[in-house]
N, C-alpha and C. Protein backbone atom coordinates (compact mmCIF):
# COMPACT_ATOMS: atom_id res chain seq x y z
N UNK A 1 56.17 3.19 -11.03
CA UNK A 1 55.27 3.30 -9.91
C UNK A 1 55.17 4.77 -9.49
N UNK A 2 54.06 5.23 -8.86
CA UNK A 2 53.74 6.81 -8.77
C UNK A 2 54.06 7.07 -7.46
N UNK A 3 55.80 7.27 -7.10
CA UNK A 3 56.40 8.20 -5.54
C UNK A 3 55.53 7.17 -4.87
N UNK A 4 55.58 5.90 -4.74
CA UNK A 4 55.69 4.27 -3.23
C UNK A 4 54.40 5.03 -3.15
N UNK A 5 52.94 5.31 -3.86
CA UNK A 5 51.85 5.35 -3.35
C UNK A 5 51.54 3.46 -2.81
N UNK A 6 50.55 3.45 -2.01
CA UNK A 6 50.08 1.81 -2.21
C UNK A 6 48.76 1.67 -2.69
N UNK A 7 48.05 0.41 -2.44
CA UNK A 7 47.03 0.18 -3.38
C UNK A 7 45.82 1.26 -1.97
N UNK A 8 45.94 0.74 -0.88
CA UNK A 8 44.88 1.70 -0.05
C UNK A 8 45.17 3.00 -0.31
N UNK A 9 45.89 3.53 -0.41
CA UNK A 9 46.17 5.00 -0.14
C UNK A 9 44.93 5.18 -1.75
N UNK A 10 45.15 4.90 -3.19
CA UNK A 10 44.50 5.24 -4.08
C UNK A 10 42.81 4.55 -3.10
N UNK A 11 42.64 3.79 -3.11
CA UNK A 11 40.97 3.28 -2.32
C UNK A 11 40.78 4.31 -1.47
N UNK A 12 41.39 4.84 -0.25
CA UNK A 12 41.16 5.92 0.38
C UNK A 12 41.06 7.17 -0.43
N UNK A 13 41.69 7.25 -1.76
CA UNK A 13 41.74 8.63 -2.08
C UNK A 13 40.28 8.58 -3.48
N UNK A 14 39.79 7.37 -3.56
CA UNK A 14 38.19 7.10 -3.82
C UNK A 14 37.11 7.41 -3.07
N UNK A 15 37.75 6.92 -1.90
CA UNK A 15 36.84 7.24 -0.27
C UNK A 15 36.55 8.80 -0.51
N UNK A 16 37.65 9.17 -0.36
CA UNK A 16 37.73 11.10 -0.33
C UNK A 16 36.79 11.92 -1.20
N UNK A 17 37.26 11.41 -2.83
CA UNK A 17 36.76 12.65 -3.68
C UNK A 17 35.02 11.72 -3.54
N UNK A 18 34.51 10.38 -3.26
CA UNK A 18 33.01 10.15 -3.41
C UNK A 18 32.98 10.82 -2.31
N UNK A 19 33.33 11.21 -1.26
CA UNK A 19 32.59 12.03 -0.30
C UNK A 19 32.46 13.68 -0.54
N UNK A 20 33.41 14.07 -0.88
CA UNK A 20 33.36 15.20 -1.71
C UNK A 20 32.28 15.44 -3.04
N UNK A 21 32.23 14.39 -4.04
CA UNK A 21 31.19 14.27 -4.44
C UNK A 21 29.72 14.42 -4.13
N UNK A 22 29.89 13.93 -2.93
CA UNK A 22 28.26 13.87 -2.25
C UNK A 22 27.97 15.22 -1.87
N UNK A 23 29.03 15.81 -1.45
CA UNK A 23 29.01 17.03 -0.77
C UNK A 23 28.27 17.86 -1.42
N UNK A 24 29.47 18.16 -2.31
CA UNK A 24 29.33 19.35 -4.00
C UNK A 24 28.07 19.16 -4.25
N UNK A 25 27.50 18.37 -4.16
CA UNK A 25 25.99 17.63 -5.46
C UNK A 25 25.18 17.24 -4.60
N UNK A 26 24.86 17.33 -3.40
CA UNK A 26 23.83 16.98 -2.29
C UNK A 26 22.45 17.28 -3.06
N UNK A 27 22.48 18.19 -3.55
CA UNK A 27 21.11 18.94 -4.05
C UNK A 27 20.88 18.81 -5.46
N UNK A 28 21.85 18.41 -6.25
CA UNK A 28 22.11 18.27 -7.63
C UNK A 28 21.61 16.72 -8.06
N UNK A 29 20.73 17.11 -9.48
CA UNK A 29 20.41 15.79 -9.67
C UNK A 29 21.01 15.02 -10.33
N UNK A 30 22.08 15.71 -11.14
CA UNK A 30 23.50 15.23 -11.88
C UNK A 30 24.12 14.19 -10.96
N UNK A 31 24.15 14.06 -9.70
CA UNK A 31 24.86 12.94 -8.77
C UNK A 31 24.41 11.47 -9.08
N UNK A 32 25.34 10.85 -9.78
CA UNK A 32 24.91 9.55 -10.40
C UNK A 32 25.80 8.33 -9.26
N UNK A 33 26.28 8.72 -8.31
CA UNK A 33 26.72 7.12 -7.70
C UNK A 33 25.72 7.17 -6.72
N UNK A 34 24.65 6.27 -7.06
CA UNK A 34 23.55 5.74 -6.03
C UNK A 34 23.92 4.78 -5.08
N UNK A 35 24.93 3.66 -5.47
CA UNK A 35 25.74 2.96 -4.27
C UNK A 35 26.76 3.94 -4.00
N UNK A 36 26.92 3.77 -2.38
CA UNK A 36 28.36 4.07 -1.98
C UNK A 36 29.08 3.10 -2.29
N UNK A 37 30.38 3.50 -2.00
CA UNK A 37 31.88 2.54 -1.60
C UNK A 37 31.92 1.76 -1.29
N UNK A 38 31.67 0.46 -1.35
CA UNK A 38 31.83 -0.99 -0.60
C UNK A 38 33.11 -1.21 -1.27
N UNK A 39 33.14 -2.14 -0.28
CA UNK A 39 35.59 -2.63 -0.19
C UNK A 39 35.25 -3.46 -1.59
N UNK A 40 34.12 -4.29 -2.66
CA UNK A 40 33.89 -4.53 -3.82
C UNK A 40 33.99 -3.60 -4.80
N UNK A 41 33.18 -2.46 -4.71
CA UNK A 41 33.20 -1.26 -5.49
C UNK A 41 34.83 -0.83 -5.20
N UNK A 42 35.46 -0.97 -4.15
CA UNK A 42 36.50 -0.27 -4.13
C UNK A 42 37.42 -1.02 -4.46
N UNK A 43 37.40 -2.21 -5.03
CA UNK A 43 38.46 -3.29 -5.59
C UNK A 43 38.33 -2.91 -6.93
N UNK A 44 37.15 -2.87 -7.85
CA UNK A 44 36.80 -2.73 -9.09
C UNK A 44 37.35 -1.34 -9.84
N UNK A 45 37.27 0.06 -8.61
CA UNK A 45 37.69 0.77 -9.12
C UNK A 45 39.31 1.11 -9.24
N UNK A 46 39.76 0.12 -8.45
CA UNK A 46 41.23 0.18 -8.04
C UNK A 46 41.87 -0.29 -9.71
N UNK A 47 41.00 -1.75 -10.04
CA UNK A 47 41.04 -1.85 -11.16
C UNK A 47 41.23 -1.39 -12.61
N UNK A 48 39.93 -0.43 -12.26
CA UNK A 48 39.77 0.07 -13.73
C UNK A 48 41.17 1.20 -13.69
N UNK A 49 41.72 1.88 -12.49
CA UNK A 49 42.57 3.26 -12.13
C UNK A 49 44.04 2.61 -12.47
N UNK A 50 43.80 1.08 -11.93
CA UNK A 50 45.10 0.46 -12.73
C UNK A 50 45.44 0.36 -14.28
N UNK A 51 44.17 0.27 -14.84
CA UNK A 51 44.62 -0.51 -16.33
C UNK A 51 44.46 1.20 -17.05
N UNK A 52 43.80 1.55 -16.35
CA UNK A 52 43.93 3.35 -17.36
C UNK A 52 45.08 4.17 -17.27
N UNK A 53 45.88 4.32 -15.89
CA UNK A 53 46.95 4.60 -15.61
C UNK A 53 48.24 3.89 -16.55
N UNK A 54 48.00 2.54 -16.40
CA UNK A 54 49.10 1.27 -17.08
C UNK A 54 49.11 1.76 -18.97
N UNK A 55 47.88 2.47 -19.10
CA UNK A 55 47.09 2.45 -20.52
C UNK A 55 47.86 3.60 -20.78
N UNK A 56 47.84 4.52 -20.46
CA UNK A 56 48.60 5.90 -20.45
C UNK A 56 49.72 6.10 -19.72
N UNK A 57 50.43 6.06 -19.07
CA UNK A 57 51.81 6.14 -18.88
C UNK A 57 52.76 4.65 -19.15
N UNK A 58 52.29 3.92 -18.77
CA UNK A 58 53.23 2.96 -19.36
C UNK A 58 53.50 2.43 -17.73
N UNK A 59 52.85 2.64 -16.55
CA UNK A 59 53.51 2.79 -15.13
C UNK A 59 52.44 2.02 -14.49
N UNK A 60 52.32 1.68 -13.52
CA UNK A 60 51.53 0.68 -12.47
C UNK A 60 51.66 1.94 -11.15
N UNK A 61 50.39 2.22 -10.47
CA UNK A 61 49.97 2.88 -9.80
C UNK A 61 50.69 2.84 -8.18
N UNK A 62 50.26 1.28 -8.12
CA UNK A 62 50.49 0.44 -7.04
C UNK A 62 51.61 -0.62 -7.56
N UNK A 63 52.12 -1.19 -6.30
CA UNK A 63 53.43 -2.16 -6.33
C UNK A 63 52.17 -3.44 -6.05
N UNK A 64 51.23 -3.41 -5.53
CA UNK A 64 50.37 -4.72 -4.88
C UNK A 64 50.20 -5.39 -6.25
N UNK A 65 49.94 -6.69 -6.05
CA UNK A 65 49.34 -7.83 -7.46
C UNK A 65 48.12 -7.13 -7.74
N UNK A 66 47.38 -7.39 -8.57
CA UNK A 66 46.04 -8.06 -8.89
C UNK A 66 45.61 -9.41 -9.01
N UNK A 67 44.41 -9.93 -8.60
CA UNK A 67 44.68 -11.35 -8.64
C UNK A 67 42.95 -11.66 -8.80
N UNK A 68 42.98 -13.02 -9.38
CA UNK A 68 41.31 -12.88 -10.32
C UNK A 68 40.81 -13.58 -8.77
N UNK A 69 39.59 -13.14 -8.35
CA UNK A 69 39.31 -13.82 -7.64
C UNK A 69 37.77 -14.05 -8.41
N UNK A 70 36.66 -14.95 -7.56
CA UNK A 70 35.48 -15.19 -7.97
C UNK A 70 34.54 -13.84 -8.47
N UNK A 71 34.91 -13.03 -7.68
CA UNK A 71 34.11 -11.86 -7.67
C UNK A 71 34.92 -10.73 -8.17
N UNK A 72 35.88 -11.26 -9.25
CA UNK A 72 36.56 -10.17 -9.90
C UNK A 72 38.42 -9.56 -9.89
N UNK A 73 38.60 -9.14 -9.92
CA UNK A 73 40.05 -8.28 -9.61
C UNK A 73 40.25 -7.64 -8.30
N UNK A 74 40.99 -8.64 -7.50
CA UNK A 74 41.25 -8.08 -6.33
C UNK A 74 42.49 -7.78 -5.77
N UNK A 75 42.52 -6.62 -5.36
CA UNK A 75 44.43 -6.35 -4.56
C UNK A 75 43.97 -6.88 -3.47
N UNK A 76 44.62 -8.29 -2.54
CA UNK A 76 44.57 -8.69 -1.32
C UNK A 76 44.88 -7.77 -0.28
N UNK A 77 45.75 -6.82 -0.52
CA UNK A 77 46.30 -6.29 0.94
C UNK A 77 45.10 -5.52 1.10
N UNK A 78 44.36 -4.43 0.10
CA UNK A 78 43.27 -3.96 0.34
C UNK A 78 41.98 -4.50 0.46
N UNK A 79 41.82 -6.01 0.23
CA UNK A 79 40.66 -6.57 0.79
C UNK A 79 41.08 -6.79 2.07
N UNK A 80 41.99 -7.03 2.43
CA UNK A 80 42.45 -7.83 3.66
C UNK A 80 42.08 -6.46 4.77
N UNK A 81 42.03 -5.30 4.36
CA UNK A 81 42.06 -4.45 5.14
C UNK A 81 40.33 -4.13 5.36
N UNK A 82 39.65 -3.77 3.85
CA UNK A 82 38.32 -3.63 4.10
C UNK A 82 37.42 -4.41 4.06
N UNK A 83 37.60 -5.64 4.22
CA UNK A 83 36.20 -6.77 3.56
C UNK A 83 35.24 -6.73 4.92
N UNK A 84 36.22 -6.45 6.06
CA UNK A 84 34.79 -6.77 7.09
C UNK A 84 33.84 -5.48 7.51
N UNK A 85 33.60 -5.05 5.96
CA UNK A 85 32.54 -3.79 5.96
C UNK A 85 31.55 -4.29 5.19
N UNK A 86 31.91 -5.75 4.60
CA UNK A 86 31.06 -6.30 4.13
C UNK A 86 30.35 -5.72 2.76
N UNK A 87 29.14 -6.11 2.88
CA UNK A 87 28.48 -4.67 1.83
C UNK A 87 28.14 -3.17 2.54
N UNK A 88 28.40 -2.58 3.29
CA UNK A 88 28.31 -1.89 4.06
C UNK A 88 29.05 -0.84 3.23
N UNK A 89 28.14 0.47 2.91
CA UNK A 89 29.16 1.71 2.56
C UNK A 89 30.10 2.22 3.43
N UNK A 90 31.35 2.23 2.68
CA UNK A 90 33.14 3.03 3.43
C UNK A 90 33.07 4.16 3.54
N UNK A 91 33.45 4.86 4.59
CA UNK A 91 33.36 6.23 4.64
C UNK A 91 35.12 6.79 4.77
N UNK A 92 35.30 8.15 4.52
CA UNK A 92 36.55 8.49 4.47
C UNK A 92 36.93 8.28 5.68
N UNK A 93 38.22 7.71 6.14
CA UNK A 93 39.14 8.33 6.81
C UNK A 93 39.56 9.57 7.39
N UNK A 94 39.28 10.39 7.70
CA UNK A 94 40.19 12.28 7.45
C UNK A 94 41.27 11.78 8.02
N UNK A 95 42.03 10.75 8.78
CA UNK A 95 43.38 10.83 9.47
C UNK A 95 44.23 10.53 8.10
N UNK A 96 43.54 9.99 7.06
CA UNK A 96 44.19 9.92 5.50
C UNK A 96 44.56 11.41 4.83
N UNK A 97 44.27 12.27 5.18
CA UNK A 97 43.71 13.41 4.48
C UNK A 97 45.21 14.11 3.73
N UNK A 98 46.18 13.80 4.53
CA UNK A 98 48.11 13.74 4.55
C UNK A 98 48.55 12.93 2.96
N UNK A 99 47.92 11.93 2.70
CA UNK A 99 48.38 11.04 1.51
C UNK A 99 47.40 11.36 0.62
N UNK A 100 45.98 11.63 0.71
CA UNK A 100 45.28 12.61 -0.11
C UNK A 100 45.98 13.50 -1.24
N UNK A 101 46.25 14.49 -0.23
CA UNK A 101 46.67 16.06 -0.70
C UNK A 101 48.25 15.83 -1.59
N UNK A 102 48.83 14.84 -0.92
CA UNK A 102 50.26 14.46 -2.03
C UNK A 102 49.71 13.57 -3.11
N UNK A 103 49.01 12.91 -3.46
CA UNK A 103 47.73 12.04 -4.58
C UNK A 103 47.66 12.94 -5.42
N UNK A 104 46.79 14.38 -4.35
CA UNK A 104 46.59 15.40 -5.26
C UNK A 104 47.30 16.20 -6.19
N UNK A 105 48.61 16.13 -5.62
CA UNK A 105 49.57 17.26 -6.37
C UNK A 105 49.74 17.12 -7.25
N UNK A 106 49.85 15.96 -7.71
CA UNK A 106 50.48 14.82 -8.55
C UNK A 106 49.46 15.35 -9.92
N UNK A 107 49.16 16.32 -11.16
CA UNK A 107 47.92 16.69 -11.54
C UNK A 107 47.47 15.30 -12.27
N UNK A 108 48.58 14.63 -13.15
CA UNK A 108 48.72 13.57 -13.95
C UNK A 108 48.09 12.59 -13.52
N UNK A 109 48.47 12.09 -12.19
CA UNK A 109 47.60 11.11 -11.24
C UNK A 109 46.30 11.21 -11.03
N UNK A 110 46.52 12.72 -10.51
CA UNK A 110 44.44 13.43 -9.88
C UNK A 110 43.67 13.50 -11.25
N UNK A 111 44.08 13.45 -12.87
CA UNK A 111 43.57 13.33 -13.65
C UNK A 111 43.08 11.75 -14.30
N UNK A 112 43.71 10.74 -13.81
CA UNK A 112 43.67 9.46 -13.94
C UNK A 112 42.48 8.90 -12.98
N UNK A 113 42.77 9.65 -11.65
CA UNK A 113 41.68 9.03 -10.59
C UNK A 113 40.27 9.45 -11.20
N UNK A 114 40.58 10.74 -11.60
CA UNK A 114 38.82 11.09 -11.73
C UNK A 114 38.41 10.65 -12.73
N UNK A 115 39.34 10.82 -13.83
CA UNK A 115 38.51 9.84 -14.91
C UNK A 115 38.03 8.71 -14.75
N UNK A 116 38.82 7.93 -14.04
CA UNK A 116 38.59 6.50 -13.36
C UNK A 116 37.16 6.52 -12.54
N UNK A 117 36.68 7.69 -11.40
CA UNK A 117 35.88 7.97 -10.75
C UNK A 117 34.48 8.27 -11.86
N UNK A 118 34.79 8.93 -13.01
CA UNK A 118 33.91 9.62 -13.72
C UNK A 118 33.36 8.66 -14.27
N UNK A 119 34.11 8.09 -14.95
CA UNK A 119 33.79 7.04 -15.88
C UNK A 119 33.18 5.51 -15.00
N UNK A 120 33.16 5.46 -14.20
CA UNK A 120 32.92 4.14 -13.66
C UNK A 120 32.25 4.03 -11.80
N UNK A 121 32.37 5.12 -11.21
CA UNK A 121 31.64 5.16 -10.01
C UNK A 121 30.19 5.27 -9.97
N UNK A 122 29.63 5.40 -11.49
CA UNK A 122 28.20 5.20 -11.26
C UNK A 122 27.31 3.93 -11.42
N UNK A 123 28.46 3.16 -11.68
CA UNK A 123 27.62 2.11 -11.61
C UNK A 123 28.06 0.93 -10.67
N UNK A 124 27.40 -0.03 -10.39
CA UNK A 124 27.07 -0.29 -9.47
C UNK A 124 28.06 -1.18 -9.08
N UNK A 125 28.81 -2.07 -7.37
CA UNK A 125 29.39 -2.95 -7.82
C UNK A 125 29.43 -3.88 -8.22
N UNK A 126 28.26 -4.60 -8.40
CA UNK A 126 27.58 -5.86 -9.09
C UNK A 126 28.15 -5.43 -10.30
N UNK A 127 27.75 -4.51 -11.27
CA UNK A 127 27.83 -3.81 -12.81
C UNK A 127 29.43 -3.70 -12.65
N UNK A 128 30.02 -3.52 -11.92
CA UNK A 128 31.39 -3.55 -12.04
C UNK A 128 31.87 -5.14 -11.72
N UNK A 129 31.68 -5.53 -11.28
CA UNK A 129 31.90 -7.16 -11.09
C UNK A 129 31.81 -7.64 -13.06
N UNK A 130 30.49 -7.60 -13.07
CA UNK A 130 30.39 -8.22 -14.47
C UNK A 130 31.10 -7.53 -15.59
N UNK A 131 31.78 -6.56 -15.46
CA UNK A 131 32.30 -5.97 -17.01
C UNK A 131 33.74 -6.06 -16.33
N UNK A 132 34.07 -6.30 -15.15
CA UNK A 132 35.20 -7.02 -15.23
C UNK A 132 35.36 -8.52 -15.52
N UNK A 133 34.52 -9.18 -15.73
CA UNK A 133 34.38 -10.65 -16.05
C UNK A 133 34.04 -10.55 -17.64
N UNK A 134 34.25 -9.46 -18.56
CA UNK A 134 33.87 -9.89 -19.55
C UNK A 134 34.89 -10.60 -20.83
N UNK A 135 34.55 -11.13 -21.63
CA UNK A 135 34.94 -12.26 -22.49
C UNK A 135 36.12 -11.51 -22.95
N UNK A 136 37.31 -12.29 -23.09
CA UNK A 136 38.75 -11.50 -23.31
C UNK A 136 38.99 -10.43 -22.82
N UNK A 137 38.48 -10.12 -21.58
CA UNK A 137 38.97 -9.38 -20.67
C UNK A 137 40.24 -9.96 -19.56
N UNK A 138 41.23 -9.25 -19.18
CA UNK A 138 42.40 -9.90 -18.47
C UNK A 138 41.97 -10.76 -17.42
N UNK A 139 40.71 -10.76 -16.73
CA UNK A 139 40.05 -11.57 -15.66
C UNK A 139 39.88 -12.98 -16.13
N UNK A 140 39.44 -12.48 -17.70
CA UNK A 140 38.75 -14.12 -17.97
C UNK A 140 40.01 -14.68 -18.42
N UNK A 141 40.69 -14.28 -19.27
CA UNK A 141 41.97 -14.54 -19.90
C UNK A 141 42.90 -15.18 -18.61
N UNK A 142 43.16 -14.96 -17.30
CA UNK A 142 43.89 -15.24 -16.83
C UNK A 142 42.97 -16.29 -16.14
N UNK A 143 41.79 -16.63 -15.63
CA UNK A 143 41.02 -17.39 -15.26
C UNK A 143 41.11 -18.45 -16.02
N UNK A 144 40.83 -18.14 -17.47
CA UNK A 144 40.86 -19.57 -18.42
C UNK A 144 42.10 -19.96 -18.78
N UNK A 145 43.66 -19.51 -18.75
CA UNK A 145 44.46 -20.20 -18.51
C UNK A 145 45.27 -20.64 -17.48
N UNK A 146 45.56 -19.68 -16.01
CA UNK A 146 46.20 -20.04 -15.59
C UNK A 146 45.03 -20.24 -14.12
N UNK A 147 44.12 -20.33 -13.86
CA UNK A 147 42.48 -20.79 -12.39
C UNK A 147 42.31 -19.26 -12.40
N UNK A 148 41.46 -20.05 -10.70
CA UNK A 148 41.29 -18.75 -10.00
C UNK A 148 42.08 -18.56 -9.45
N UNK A 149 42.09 -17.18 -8.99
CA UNK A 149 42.99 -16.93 -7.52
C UNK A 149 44.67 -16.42 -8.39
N UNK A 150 44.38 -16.73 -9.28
CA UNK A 150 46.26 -16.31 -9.67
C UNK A 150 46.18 -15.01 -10.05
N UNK A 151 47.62 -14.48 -10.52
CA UNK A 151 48.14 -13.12 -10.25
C UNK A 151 47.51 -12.38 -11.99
N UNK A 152 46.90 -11.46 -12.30
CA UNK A 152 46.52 -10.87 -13.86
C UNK A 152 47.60 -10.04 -14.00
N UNK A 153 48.00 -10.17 -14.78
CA UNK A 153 49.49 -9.50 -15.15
C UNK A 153 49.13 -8.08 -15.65
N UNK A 154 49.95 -7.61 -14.92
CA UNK A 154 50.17 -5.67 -15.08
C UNK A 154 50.27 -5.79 -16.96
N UNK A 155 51.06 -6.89 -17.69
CA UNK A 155 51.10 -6.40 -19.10
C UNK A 155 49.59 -6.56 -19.41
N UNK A 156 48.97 -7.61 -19.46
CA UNK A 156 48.14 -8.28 -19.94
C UNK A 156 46.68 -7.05 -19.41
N UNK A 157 46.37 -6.25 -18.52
CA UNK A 157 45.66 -5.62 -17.69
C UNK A 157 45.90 -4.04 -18.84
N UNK A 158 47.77 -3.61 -19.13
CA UNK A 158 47.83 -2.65 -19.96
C UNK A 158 47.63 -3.03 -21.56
N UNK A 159 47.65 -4.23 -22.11
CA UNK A 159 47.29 -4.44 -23.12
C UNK A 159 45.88 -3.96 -23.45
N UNK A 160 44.89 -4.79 -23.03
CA UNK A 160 43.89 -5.05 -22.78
C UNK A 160 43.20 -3.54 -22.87
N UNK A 161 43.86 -2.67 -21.54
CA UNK A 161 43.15 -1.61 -21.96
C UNK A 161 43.58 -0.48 -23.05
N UNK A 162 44.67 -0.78 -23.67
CA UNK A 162 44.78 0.50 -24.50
C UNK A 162 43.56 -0.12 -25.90
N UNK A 163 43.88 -1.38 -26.16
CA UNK A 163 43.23 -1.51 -27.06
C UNK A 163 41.62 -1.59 -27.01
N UNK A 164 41.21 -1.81 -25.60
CA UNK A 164 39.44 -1.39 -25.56
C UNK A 164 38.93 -0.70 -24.53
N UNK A 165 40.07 0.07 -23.77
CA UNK A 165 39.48 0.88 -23.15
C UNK A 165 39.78 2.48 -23.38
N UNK A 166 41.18 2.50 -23.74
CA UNK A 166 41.96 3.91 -23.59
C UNK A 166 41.68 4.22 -25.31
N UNK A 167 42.09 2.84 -26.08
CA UNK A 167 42.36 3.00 -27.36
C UNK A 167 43.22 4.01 -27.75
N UNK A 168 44.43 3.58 -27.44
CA UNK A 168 45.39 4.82 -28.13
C UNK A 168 46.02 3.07 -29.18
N UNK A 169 46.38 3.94 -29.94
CA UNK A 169 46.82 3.13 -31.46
C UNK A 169 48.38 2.94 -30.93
N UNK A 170 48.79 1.78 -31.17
CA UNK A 170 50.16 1.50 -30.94
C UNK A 170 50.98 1.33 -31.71
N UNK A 171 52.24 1.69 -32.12
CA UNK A 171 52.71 2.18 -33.58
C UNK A 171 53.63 1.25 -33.16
């Protein structure tokens, strides 16, 4: 686990660099996240930051579950915190700005988030809903054997992605 971060502190530290994003690129037509942050978008990316992290170090980000819900891969404590924003874009925090900057230090970590950010904040959370539901993906895999609502296993989440997302060859 990465120094007792939790699963919000990484969602807040999504919050941060898309606002920073917006900033940098206000004028730039290179700025590809046309949705903001919804607590959906911010479950999905929690997601993908899990299984790429799990994919490359061998480590789990967060101590929180994952757990399949209807609408995808969700950490409860962080829905439980943002859902009544509804679809409504999240805006940063700054009283976060303290667990940020230690996120940041971390280069290994701040290189995981953005890739995570790079690779996947432009599309949408609907588009992230569905390619987390896809066929032998850990969502469906744990959906079709064990329901909904149960826990997707940290192995099954790092399997999954070295072999189709990270693709590093396993000797």
């Amino acid at each position: 686990m990465k120094k007792g971060f939790k699963a919000i502190d990484f969602a807040n530290w999504f919050l941060w660099y898309n606002e920073i994003q917006q900033i940098q690129q206000e004028n730039d037509d290179d700025y590809d996240v046309y949705e903001g942050l919804t607590h959906l978008k911010i479950q999905k990316l929690l997601y993908y930051a899990e299984g790429i992290n799990l994919a490359v170090t061998d480590d789990s980000l967060f101590k929180e579950k994952i757990y399949a819900w209807p609408h995808g891969p969700v950490v409860k404590e962080v829905y439980e915190l943002l859902h009544s924003n509804g679809k409504k874009e999240i805006s940063f925090n700054q009283q976060e700005w303290e667990t940020i900057e230690k996120i940041n230090d971390n280069i290994e970590l701040y290189d995981i988030l953005v890739t995570t950010y790079d690779s996947y904040a432009g599309y949408t959370a609907w588009q992230l809903r569905e390619k987390s539901h896809v066929a032998g993906g850990p969502w469906q895999v744990t959906v079709d054997n064990m329901g909904m609502l149960k826990e997707i296993s940290k192995d099954l989440i790092k399997n999954y992605f070295i072999r189709n997302v990270v693709k590093i060859d396993e000797k």
